[in-house]
Protein backbone atom coordinates (compact mmCIF):
# COMPACT_ATOMS: atom_id res chain seq x y z
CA UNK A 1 0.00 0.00 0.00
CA UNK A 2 2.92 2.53 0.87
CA UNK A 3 4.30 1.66 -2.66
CA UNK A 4 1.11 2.13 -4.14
CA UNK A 5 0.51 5.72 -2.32
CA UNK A 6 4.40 7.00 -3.21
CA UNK A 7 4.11 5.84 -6.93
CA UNK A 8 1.01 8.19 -6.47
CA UNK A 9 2.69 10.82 -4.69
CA UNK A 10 5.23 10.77 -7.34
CA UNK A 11 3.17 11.11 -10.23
CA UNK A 12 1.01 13.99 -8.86
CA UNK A 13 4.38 15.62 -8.57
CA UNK A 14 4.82 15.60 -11.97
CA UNK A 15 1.74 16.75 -13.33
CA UNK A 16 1.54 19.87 -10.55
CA UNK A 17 4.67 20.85 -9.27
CA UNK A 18 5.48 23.36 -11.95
CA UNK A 19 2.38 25.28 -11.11
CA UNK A 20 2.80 24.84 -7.44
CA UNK A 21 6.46 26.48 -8.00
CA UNK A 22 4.97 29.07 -10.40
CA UNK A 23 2.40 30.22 -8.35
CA UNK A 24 4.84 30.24 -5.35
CA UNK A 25 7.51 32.50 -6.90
CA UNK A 26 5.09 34.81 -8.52
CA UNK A 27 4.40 35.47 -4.40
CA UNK A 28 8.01 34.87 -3.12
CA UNK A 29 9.72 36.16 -6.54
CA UNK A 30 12.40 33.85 -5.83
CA UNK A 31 12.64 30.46 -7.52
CA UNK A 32 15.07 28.83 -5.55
CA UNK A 33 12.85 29.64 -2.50
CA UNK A 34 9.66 28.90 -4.19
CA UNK A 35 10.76 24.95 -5.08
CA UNK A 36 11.81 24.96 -1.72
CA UNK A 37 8.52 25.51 -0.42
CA UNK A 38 7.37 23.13 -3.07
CA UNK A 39 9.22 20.64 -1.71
CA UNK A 40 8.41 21.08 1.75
CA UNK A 41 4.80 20.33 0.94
CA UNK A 42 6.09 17.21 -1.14
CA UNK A 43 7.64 16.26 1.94
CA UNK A 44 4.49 16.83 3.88
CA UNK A 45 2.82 14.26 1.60
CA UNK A 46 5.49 11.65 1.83
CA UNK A 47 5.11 11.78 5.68
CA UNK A 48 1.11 11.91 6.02
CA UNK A 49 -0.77 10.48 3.16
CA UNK A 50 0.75 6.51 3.59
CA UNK A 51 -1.41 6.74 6.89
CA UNK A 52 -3.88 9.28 6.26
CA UNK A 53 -4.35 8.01 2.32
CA UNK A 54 -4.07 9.93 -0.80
CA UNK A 55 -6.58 12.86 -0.81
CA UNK A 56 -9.65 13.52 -3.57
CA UNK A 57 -7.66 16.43 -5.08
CA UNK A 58 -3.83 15.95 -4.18
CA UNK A 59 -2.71 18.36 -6.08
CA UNK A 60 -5.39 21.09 -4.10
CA UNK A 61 -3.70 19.71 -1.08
CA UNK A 62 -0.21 20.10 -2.61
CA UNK A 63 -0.75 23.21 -3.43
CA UNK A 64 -2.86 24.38 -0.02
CA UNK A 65 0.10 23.11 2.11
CA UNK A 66 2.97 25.38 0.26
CA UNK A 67 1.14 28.58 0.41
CA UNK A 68 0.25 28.11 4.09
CA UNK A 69 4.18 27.75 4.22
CA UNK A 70 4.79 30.16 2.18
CA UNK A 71 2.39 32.62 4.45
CA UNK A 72 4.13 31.29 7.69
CA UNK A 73 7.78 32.23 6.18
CA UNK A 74 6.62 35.81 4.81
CA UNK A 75 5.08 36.26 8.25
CA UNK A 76 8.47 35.98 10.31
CA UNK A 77 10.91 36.27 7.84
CA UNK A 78 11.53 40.14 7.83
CA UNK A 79 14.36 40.18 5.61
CA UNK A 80 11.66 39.07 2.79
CA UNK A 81 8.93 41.24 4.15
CA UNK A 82 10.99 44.22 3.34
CA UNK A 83 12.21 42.87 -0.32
CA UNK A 84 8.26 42.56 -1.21
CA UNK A 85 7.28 45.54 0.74
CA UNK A 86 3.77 45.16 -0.51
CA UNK A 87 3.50 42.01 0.91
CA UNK A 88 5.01 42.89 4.36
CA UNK A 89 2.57 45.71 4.80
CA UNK A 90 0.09 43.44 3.81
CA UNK A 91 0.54 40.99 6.64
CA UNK A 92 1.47 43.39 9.60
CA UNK A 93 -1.63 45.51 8.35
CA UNK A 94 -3.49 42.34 9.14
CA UNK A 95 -2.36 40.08 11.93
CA UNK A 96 -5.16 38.09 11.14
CA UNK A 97 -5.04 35.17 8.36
CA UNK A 98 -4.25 36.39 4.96
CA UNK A 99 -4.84 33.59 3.45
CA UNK A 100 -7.82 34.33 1.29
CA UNK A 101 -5.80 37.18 -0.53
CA UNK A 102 -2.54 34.97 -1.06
CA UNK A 103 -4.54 32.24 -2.19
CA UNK A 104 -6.46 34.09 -4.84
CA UNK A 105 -3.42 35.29 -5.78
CA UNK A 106 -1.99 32.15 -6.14
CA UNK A 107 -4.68 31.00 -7.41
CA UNK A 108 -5.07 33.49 -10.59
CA UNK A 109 -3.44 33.13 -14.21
CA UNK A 110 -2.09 29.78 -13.39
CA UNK A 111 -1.22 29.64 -17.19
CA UNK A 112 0.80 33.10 -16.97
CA UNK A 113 2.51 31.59 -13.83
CA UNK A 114 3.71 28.66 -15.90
CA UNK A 115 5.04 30.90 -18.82
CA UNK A 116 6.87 33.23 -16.28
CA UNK A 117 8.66 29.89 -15.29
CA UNK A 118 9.67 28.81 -18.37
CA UNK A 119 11.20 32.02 -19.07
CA UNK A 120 13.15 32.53 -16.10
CA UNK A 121 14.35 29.05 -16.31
CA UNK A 122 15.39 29.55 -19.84
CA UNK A 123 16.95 33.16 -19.14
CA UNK A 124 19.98 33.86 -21.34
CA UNK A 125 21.97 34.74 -18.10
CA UNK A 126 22.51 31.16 -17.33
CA UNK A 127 24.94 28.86 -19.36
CA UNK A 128 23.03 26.18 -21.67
CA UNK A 129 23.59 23.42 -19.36
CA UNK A 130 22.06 25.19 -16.49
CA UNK A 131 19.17 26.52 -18.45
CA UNK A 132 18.39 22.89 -19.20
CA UNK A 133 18.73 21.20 -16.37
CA UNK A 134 16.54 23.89 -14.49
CA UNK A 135 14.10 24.13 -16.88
CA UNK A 136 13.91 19.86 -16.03
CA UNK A 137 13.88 20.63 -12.45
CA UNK A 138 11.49 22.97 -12.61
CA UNK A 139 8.98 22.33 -15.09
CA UNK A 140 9.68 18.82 -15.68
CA UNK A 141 9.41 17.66 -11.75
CA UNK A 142 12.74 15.25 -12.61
CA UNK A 143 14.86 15.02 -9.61
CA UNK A 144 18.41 16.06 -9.53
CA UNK A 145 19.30 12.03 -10.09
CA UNK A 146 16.91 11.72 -13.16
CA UNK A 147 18.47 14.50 -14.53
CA UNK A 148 22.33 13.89 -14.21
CA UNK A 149 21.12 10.01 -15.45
CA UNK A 150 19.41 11.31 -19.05
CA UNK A 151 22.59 13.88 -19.68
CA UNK A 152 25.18 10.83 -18.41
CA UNK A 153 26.83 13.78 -16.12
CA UNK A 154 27.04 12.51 -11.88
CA UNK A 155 24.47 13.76 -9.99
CA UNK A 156 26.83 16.56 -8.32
CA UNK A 157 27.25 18.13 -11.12
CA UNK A 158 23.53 18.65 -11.89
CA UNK A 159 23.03 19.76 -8.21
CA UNK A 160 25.66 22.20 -8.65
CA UNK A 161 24.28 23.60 -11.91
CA UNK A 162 20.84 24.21 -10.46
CA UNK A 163 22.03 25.66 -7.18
CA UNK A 164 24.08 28.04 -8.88
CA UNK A 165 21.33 28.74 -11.57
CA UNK A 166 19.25 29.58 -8.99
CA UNK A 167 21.84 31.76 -7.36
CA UNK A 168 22.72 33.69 -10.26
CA UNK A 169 18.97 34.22 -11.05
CA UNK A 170 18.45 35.87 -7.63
CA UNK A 171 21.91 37.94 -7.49
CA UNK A 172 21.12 39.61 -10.43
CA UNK A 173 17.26 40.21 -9.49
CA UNK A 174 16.02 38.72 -12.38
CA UNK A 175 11.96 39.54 -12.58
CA UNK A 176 9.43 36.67 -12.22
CA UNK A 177 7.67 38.34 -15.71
CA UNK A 178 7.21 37.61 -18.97
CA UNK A 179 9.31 39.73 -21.26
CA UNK A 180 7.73 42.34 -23.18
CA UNK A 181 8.65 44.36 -26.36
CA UNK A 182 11.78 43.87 -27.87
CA UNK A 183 12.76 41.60 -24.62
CA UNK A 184 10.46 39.44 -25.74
CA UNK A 185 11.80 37.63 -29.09
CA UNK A 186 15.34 36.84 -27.34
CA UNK A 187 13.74 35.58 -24.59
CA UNK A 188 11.74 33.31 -26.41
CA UNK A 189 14.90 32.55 -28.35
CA UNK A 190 16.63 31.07 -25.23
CA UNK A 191 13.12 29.13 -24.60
CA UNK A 192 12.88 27.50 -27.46
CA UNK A 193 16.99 26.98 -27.46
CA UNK A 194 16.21 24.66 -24.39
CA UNK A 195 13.38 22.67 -25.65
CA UNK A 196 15.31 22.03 -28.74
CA UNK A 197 18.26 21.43 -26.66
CA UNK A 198 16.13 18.94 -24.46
CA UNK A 199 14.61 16.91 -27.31
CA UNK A 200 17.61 16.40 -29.37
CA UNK A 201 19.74 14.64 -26.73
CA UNK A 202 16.40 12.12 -26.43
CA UNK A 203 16.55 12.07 -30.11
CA UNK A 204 19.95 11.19 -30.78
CA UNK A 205 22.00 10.48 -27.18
CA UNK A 206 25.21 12.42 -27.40
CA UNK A 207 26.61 9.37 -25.33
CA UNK A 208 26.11 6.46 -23.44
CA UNK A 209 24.75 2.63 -24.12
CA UNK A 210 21.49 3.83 -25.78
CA UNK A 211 20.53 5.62 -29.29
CA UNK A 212 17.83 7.11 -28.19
CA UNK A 213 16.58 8.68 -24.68
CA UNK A 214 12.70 8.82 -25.59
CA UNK A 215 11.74 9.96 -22.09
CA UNK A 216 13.12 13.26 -22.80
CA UNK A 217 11.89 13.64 -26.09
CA UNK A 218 8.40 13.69 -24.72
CA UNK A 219 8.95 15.83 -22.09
CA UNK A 220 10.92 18.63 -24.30
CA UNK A 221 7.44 17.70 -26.40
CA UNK A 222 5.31 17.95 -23.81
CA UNK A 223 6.73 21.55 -22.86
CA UNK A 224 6.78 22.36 -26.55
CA UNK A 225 2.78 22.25 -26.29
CA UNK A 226 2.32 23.98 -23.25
CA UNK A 227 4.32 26.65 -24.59
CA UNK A 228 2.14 26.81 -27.30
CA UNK A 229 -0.81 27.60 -25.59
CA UNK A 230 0.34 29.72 -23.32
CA UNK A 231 1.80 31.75 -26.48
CA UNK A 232 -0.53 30.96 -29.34
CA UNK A 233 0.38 34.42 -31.06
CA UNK A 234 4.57 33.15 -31.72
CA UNK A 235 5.03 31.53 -34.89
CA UNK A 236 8.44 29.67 -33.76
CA UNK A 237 6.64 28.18 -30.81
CA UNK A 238 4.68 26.56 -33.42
CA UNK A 239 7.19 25.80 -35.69
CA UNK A 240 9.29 23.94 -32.75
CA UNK A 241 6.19 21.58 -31.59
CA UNK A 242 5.79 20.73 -35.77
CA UNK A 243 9.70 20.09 -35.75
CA UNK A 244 9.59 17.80 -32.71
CA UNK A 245 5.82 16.62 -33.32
CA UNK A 246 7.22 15.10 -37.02
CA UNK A 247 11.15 14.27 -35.71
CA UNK A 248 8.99 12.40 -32.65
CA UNK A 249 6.81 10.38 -34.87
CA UNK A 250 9.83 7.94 -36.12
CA UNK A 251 11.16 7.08 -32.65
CA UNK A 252 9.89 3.46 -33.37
CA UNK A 253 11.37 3.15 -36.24
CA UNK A 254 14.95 4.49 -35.22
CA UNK A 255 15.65 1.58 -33.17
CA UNK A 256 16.28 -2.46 -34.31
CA UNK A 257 15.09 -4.91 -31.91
CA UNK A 258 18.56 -5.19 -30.62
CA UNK A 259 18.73 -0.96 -29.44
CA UNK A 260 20.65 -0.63 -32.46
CA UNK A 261 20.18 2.77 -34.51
CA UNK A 262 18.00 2.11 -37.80
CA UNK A 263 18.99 5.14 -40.27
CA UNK A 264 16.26 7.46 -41.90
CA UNK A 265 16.64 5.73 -45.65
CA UNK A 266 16.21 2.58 -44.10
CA UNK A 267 13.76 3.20 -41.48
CA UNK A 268 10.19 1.05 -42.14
CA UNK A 269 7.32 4.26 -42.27
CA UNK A 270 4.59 2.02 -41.59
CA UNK A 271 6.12 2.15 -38.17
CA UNK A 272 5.60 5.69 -38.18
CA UNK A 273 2.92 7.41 -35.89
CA UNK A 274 0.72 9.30 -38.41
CA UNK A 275 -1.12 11.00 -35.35
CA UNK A 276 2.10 12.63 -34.47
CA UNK A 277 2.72 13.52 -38.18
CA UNK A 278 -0.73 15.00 -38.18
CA UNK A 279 -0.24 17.03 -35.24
CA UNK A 280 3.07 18.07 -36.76
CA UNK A 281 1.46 19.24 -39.67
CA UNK A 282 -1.45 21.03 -37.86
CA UNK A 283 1.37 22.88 -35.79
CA UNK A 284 3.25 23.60 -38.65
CA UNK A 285 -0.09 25.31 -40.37
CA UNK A 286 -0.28 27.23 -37.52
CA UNK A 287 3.44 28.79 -37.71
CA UNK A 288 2.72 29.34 -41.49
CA UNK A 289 -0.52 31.72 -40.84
CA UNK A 290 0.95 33.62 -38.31
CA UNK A 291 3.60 34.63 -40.77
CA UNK A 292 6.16 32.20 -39.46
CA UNK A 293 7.12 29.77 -42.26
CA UNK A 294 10.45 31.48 -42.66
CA UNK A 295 11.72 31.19 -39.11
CA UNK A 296 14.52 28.63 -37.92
CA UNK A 297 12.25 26.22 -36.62
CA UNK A 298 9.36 26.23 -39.46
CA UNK A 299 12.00 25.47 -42.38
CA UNK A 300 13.19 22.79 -40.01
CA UNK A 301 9.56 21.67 -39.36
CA UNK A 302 9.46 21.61 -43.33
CA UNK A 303 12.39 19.77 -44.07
CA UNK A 304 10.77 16.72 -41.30
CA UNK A 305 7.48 17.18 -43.06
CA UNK A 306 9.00 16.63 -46.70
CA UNK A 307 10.25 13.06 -45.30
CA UNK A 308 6.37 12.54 -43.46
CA UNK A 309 5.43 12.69 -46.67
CA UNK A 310 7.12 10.29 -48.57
CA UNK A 311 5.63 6.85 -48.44
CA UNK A 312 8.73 5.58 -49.52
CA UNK A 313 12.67 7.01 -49.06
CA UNK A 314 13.18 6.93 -53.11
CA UNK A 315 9.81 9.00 -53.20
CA UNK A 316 11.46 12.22 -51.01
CA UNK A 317 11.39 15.76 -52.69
CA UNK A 318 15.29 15.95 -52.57
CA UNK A 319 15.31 19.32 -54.61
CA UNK A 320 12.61 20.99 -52.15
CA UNK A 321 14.65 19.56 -49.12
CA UNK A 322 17.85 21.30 -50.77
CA UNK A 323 16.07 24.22 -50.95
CA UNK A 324 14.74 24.84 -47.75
CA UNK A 325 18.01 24.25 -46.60
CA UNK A 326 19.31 26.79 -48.22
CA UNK A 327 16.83 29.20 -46.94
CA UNK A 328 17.30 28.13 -43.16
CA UNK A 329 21.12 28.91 -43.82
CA UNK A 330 20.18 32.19 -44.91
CA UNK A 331 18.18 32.88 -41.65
CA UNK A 332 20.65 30.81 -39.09
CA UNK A 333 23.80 30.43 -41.24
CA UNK A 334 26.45 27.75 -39.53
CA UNK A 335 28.87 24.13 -40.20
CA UNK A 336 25.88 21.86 -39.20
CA UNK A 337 23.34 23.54 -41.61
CA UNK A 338 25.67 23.01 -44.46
CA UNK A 339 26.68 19.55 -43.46
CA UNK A 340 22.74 18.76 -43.78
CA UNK A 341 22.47 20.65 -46.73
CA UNK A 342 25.17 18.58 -48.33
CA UNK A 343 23.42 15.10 -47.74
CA UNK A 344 20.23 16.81 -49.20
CA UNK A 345 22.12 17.72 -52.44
CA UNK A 346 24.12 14.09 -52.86
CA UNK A 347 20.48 12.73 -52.46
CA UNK A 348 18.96 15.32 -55.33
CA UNK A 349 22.00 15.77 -57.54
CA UNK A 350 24.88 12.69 -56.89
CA UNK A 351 27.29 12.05 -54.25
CA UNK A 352 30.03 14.14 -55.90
CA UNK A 353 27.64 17.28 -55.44
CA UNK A 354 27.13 16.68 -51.99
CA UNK A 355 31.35 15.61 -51.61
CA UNK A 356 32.49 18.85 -52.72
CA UNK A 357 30.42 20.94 -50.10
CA UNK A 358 31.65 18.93 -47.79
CA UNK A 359 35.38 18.92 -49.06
CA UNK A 360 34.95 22.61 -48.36
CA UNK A 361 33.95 21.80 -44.57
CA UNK A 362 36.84 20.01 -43.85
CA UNK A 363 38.84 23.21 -42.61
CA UNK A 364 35.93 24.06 -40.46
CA UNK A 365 37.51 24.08 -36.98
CA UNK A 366 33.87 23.76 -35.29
CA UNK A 367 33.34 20.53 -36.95
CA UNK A 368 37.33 18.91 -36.11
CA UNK A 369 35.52 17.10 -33.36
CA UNK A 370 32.21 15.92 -34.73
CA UNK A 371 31.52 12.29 -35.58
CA UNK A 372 28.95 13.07 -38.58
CA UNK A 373 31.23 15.08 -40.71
CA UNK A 374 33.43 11.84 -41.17
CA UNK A 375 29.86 9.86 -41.01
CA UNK A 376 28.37 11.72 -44.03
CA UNK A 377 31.69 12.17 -45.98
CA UNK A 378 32.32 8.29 -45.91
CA UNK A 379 29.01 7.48 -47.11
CA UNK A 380 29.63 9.90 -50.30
CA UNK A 381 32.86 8.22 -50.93
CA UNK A 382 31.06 4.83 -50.15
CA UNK A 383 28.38 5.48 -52.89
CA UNK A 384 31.23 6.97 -55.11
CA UNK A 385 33.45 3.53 -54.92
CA UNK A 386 35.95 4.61 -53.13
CA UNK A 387 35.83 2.16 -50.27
CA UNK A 388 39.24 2.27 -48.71
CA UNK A 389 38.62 6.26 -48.12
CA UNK A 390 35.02 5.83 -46.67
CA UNK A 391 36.78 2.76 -44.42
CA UNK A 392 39.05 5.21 -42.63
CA UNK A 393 36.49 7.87 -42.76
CA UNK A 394 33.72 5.48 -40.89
CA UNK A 395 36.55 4.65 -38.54
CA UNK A 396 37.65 7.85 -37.87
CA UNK A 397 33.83 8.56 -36.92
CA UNK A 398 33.54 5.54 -34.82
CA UNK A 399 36.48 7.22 -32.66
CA UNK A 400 34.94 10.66 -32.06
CA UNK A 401 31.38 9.66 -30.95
CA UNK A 402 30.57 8.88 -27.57
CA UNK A 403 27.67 6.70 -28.29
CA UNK A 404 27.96 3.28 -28.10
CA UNK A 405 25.68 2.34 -30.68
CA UNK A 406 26.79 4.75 -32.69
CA UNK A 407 30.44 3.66 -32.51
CA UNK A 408 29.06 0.20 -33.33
CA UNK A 409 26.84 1.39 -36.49
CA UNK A 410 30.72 3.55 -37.66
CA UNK A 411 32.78 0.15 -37.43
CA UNK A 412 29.99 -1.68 -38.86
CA UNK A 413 30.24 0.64 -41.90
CA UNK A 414 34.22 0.62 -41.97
CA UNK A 415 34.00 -3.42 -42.11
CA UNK A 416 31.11 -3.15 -45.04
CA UNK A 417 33.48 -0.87 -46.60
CA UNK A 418 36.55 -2.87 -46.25
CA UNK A 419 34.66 -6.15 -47.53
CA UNK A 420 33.47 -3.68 -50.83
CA UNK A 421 36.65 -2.94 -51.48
CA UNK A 422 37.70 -6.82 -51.50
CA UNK A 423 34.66 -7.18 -54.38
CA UNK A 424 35.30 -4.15 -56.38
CA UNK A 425 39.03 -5.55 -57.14
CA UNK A 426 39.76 -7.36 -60.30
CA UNK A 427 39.27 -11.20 -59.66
């Protein structure tokens, strides 16, 4: 039964901590002290409901406990009564129970409270890492263990980067708003930089025993869409759920019944989940009426939808993929747009098309380190006959990335290349 009630308690965690934090820092306007609160109530539950039993609306009981808490601390803490002056006049004014008032504050624009998390958990003042692993903290309700265990970093390291996330946030004041004006679109850049962030390491694992780490894909997924209603009006928001919505739909098919990585040309689309691909689509109509078709995210979103609709690899629109690609390097120009657009043109117009852009990567010190630009340039030689140099090219692939399967797929390749080289030679 105590199992039973703490795989509940864990699970109504999920699903309401981020608007039990929320609400609490809109009140507190600190984060760190807000999930601390949080927590405290979490705690609460752990102790009473295994005896008492889970109540009819846990997270109204969640929620009821940290504001009480959060009244209690603003009531003797004087140091925070005089950083939310309002609030300290407030409660001396009234020595009686303030509840009512805090809880209809707390209470109110629960949606707002969520979107005023994201961005401060996402705010461009914190490094990457710490953006993402607060933002999965926060909004995600992962513990500090879960966290470090998806990324394949130890747990102190996580712990650190949230503690001092949180620090940083409330040294430099940072307001528990959402951004307006100009603010606004670089703000939501660093949003949407996290989500993106968050769904491609579930997509493709930058290391570890597994290809795929679908657990965060859905969450970066599930953010993606609550981020979309919160901010119906921005086109990119849109264009990001599309781009995961259609990327998301293959998972099944990305993986052999062994965890090994199945390639996109080889991939079987009846696997595909055409409810995804129509909620990609749907999303990605959305972007395109607001006037968004043209941002990052939306030619990206494109690009996945031009493979959703190909029933068949050898029936892909090549020459529209190249193109798009050249438009999303004209609106986020960098190594890894060109490296894609490369593949697109050795798929429209020959491998000796797509060779010579990449020939003219090779110099790029950005890419010295990363696996795929070896990856794509062996398969070009590969499909041009020249086996020995796509052999040391898979190889020298197979030694940069850190994913096991990955590795395995890169001297998998080098060996097929090796044994082609055997059969092209006179007999």
């Amino acid at each position: 039964m105590a199992t039973d009630t703490h795989r509940a308690i864990d699970a109504v965690w999920r699903i309401e901590s981020a608007r039990i934090i929320g609400g609490l820092a809109r009140i507190v306007r600190d984060v760190g002290l807000a999930e601390e609160l949080a927590q405290d109530a979490l705690v609460a539950a752990l102790e009473q409901w295994p005896t008492t039993g889970v109540p009819d609306n846990p997270g109204a009981w969640l929620m009821a406990t940290a504001k009480h808490r959060a009244i209690d601390l603003l009531r003797r803490n004087k140091r925070l009564e005089r950083k939310h002056e309002e609030i300290g006049r407030e409660i001396e004014a009234k020595q009686e129970m303030a509840v009512p008032d805090l809880e209809a504050a707390l209470d109110d624009n629960v949606g707002d409270d969520l979107l005023r998390l994201l961005f401060i958990s996402s705010h461009p003042i914190l490094t990457p890492e710490a953006r993402v692993a607060l933002t999965l903290r926060l909004l995600g309700g992962l513990t500090t263990d879960e966290i470090a265990r998806a990324f394949l970093v130890p747990e102190p390291t996580v712990a650190q980067r949230i503690v001092r996330a949180k620090r940083t946030l409330a040294e430099a004041s940072v307001p528990f708003e959402v951004p307006r004006g100009e603010d606004l679109a670089a703000r939501l850049s660093s949003v949407l930089e996290v989500l993106y962030l968050i769904f491609n390491e579930g997509y493709t694992a930058t290391a570890g025993d597994d290809w795929m780490r679908p657990a965060l894909c859905e969450e970066a997924l599930r953010l993606g869409r609550i981020l979309a209603e919160l901010a119906p009006r921005e086109p990119e928001v849109h264009g990001l759920v599309a781009l995961m919505e259609i990327q998301a739909s293959r998972s099944r098919a990305r993986i052999g019944r062994s965890g090994e990585p199945v390639l996109l040309l080889d991939q079987n689309r009846a696997l595909w989940d055409q409810l995804l691909i129509h909620r990609g689509f749907a999303a990605f109509d959305r972007a395109e009426k607001l006037g968004g078709g043209l941002g990052p995210y939306a030619l990206q979103a494109a690009i996945a939808a031009c493979h959703a609709r190909a029933r068949a690899a050898e029936d892909t629109d090549w020459a529209r993929i190249v193109s798009l690609y050249e438009a999303l390097h004209l609106q986020a120009a960098s190594p890894i747009v060109e490296l894609n657009r490369a593949v697109a043109v050795a798929m429209a117009f020959g491998p000796a098309a797509g060779l010579e852009i990449i020939d003219a990567l090779l110099s790029e010190t950005s890419l010295k380190s990363y696996h795929l630009l070896p990856s794509v340039r062996g398969d070009l030689l590969r499909r041009l006959g020249r086996f020995a140099e796509a052999r040391s090219e898979f190889e020298r692939a197979a030694t940069l990335t850190r994913n096991a399967r990955e590795r395995e797929l890169m001297i998998e390749r080098a060996r097929a290349c090796a044994d082609g080289a055997i059969l092209s030679q006179p007999q």
